[in-house]
PDB file of N, CA and C in Angstrom:
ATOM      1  N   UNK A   1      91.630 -62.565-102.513  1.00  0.00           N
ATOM      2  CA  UNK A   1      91.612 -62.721-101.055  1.00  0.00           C
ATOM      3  C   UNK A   1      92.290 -61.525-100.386  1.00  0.00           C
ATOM      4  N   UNK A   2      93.632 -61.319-101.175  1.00  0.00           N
ATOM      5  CA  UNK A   2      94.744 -59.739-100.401  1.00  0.00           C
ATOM      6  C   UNK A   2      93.560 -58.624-100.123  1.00  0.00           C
ATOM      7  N   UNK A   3      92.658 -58.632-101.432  1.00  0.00           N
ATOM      8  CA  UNK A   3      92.437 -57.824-101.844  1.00  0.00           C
ATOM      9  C   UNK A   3      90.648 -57.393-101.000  1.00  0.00           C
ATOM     10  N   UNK A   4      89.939 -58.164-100.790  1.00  0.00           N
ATOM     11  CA  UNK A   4      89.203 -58.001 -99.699  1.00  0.00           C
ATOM     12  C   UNK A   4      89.807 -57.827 -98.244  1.00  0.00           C
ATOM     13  N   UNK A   5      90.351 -58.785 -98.161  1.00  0.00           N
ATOM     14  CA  UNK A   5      91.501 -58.030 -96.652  1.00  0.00           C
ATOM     15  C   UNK A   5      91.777 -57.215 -96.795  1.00  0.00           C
ATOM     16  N   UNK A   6      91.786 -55.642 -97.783  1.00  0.00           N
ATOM     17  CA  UNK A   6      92.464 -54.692 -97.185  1.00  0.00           C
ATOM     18  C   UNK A   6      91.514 -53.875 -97.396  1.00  0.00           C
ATOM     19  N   UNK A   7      90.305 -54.234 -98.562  1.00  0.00           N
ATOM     20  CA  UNK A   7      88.987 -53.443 -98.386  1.00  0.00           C
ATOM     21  C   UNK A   7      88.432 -53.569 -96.817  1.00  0.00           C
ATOM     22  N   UNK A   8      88.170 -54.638 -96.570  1.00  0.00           N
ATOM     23  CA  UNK A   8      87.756 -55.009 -94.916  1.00  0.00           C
ATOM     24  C   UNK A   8      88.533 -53.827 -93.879  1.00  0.00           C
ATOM     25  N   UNK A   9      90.096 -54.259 -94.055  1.00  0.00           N
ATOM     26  CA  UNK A   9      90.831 -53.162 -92.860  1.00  0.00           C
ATOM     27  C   UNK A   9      90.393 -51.381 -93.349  1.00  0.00           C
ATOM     28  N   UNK A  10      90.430 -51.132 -94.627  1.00  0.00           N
ATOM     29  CA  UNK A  10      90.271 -49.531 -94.691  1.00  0.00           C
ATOM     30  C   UNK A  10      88.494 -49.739 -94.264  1.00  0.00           C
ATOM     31  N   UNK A  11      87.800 -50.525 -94.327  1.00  0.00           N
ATOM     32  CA  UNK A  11      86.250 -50.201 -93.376  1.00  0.00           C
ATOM     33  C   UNK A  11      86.382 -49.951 -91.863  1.00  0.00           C
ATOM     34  N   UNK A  12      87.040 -50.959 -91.880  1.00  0.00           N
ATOM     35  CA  UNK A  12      87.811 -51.219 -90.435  1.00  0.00           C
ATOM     36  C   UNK A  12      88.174 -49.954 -89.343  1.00  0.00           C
ATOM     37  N   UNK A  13      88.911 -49.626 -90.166  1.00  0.00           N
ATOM     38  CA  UNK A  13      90.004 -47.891 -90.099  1.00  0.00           C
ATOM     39  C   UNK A  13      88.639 -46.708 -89.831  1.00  0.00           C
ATOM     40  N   UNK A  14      88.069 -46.841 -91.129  1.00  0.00           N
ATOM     41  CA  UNK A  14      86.935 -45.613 -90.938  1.00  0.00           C
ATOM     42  C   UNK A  14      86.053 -45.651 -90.131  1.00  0.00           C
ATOM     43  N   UNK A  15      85.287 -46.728 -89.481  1.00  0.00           N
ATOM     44  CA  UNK A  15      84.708 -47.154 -88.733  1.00  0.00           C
ATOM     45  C   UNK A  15      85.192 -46.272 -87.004  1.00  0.00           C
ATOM     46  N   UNK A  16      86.394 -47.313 -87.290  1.00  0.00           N
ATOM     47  CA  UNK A  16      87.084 -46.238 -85.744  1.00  0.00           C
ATOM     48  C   UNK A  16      87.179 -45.220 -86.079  1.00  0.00           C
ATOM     49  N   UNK A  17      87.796 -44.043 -87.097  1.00  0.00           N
ATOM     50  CA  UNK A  17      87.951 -43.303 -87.099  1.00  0.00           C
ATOM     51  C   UNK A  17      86.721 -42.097 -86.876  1.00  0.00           C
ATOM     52  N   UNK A  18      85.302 -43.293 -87.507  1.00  0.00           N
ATOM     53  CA  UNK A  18      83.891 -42.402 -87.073  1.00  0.00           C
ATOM     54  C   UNK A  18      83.644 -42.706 -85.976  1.00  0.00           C
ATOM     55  N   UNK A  19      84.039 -43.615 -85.025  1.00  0.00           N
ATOM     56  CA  UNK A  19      83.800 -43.709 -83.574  1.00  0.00           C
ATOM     57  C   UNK A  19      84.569 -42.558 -82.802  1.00  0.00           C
ATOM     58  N   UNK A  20      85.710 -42.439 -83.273  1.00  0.00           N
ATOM     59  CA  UNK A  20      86.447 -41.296 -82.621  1.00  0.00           C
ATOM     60  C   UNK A  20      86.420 -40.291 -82.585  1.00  0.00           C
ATOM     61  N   UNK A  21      85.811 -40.034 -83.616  1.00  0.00           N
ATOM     62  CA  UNK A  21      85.113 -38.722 -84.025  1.00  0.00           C
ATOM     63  C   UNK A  21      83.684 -38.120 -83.229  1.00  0.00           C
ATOM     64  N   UNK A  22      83.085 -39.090 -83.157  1.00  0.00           N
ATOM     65  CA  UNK A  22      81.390 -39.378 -82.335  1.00  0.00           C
ATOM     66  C   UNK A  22      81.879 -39.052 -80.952  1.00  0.00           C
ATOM     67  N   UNK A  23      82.990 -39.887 -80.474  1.00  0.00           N
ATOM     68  CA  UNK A  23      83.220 -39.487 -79.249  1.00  0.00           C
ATOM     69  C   UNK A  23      83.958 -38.461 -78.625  1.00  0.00           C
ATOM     70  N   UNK A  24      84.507 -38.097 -79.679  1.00  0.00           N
ATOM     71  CA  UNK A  24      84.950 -36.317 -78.909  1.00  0.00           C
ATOM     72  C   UNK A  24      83.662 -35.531 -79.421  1.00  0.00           C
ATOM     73  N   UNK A  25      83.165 -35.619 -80.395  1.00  0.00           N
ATOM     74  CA  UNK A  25      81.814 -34.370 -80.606  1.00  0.00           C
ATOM     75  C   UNK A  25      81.043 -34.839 -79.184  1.00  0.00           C
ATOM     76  N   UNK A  26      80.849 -36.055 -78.977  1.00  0.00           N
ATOM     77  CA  UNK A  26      79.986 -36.258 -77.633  1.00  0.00           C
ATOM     78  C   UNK A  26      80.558 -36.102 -76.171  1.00  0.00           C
ATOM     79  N   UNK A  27      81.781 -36.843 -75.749  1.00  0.00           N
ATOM     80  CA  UNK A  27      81.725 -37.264 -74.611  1.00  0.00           C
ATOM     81  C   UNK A  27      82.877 -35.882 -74.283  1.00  0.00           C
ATOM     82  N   UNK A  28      84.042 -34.683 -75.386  1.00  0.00           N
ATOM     83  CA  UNK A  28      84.533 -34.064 -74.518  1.00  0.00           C
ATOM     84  C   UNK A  28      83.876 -32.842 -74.024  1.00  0.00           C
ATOM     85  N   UNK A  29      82.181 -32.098 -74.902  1.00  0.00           N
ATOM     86  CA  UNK A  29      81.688 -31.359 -74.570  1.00  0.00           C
ATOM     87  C   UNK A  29      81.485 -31.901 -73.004  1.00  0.00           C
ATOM     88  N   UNK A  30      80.632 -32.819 -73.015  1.00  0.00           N
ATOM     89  CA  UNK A  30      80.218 -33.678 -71.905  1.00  0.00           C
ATOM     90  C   UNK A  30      81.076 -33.495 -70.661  1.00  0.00           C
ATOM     91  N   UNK A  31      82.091 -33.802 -70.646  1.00  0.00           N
ATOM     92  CA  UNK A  31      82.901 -33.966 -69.474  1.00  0.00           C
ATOM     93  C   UNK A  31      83.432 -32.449 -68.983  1.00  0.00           C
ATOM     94  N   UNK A  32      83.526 -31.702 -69.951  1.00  0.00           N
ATOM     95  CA  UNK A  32      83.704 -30.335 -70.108  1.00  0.00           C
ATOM     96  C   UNK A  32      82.490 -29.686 -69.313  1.00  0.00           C
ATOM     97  N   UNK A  33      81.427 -30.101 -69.202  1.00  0.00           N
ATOM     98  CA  UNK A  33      80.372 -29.850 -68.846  1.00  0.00           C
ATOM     99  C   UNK A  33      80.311 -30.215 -67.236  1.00  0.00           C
ATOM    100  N   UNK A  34      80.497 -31.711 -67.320  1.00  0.00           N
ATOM    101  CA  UNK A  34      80.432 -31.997 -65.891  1.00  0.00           C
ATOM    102  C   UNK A  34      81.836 -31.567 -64.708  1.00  0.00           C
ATOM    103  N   UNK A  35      83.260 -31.280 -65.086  1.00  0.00           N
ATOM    104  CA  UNK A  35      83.845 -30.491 -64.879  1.00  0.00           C
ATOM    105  C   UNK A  35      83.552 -29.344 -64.796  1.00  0.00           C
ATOM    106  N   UNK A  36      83.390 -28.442 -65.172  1.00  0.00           N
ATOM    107  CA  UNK A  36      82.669 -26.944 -65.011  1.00  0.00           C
ATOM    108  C   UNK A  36      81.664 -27.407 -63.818  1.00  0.00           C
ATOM    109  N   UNK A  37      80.921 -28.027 -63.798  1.00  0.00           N
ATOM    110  CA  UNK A  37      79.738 -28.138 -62.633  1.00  0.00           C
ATOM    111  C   UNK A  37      80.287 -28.598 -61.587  1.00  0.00           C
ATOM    112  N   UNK A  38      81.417 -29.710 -61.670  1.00  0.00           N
ATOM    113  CA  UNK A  38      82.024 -29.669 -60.305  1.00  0.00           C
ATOM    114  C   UNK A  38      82.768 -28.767 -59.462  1.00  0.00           C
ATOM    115  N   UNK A  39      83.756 -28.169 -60.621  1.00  0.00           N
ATOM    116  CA  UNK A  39      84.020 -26.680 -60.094  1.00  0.00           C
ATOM    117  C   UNK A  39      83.553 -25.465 -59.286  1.00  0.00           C
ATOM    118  N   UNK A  40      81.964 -25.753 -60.030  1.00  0.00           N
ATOM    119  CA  UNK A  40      80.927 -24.771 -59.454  1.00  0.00           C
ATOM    120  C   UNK A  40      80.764 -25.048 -58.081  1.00  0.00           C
ATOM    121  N   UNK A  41      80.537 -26.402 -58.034  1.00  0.00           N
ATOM    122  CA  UNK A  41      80.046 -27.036 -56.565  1.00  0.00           C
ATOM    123  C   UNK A  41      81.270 -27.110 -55.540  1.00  0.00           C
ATOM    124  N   UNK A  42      82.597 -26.906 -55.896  1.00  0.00           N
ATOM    125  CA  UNK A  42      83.612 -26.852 -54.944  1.00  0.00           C
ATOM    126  C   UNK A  42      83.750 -25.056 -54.746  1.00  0.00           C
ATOM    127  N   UNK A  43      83.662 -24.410 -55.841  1.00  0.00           N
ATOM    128  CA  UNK A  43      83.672 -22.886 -55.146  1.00  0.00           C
ATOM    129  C   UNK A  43      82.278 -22.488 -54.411  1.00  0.00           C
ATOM    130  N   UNK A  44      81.227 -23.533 -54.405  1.00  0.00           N
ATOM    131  CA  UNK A  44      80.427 -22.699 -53.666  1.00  0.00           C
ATOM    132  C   UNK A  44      80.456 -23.125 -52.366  1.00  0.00           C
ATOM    133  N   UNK A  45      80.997 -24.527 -51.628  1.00  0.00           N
ATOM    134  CA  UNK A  45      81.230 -25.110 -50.866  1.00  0.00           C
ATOM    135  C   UNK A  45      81.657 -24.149 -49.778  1.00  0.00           C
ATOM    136  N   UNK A  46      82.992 -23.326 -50.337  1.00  0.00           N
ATOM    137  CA  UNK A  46      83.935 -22.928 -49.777  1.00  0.00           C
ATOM    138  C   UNK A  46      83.213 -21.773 -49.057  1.00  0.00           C
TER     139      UNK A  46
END
């Protein structure tokens, strides 16, 4: 029983750890992106 409970949590672990991973390869280019474009759009404003 210990012993599937802790196979379960290290799936558990990697799981997030590939979510966290997914989401900086994805979402900080991303925001990096849409930052830069807002930037653009406030210096051209001016």
């Amino acid at each position: 029983m210990k012993k599937k409970f802790v196979q379960k949590s290290i799936y558990v672990f990697q799981l997030h750890q590939l979510i966290n991973f997914d989401y900086n390869n994805l979402f900080v280019p991303l925001a990096n992106t849409i930052r830069a474009k807002a930037v653009i759009m406030l210096l051209n404003m001016q």
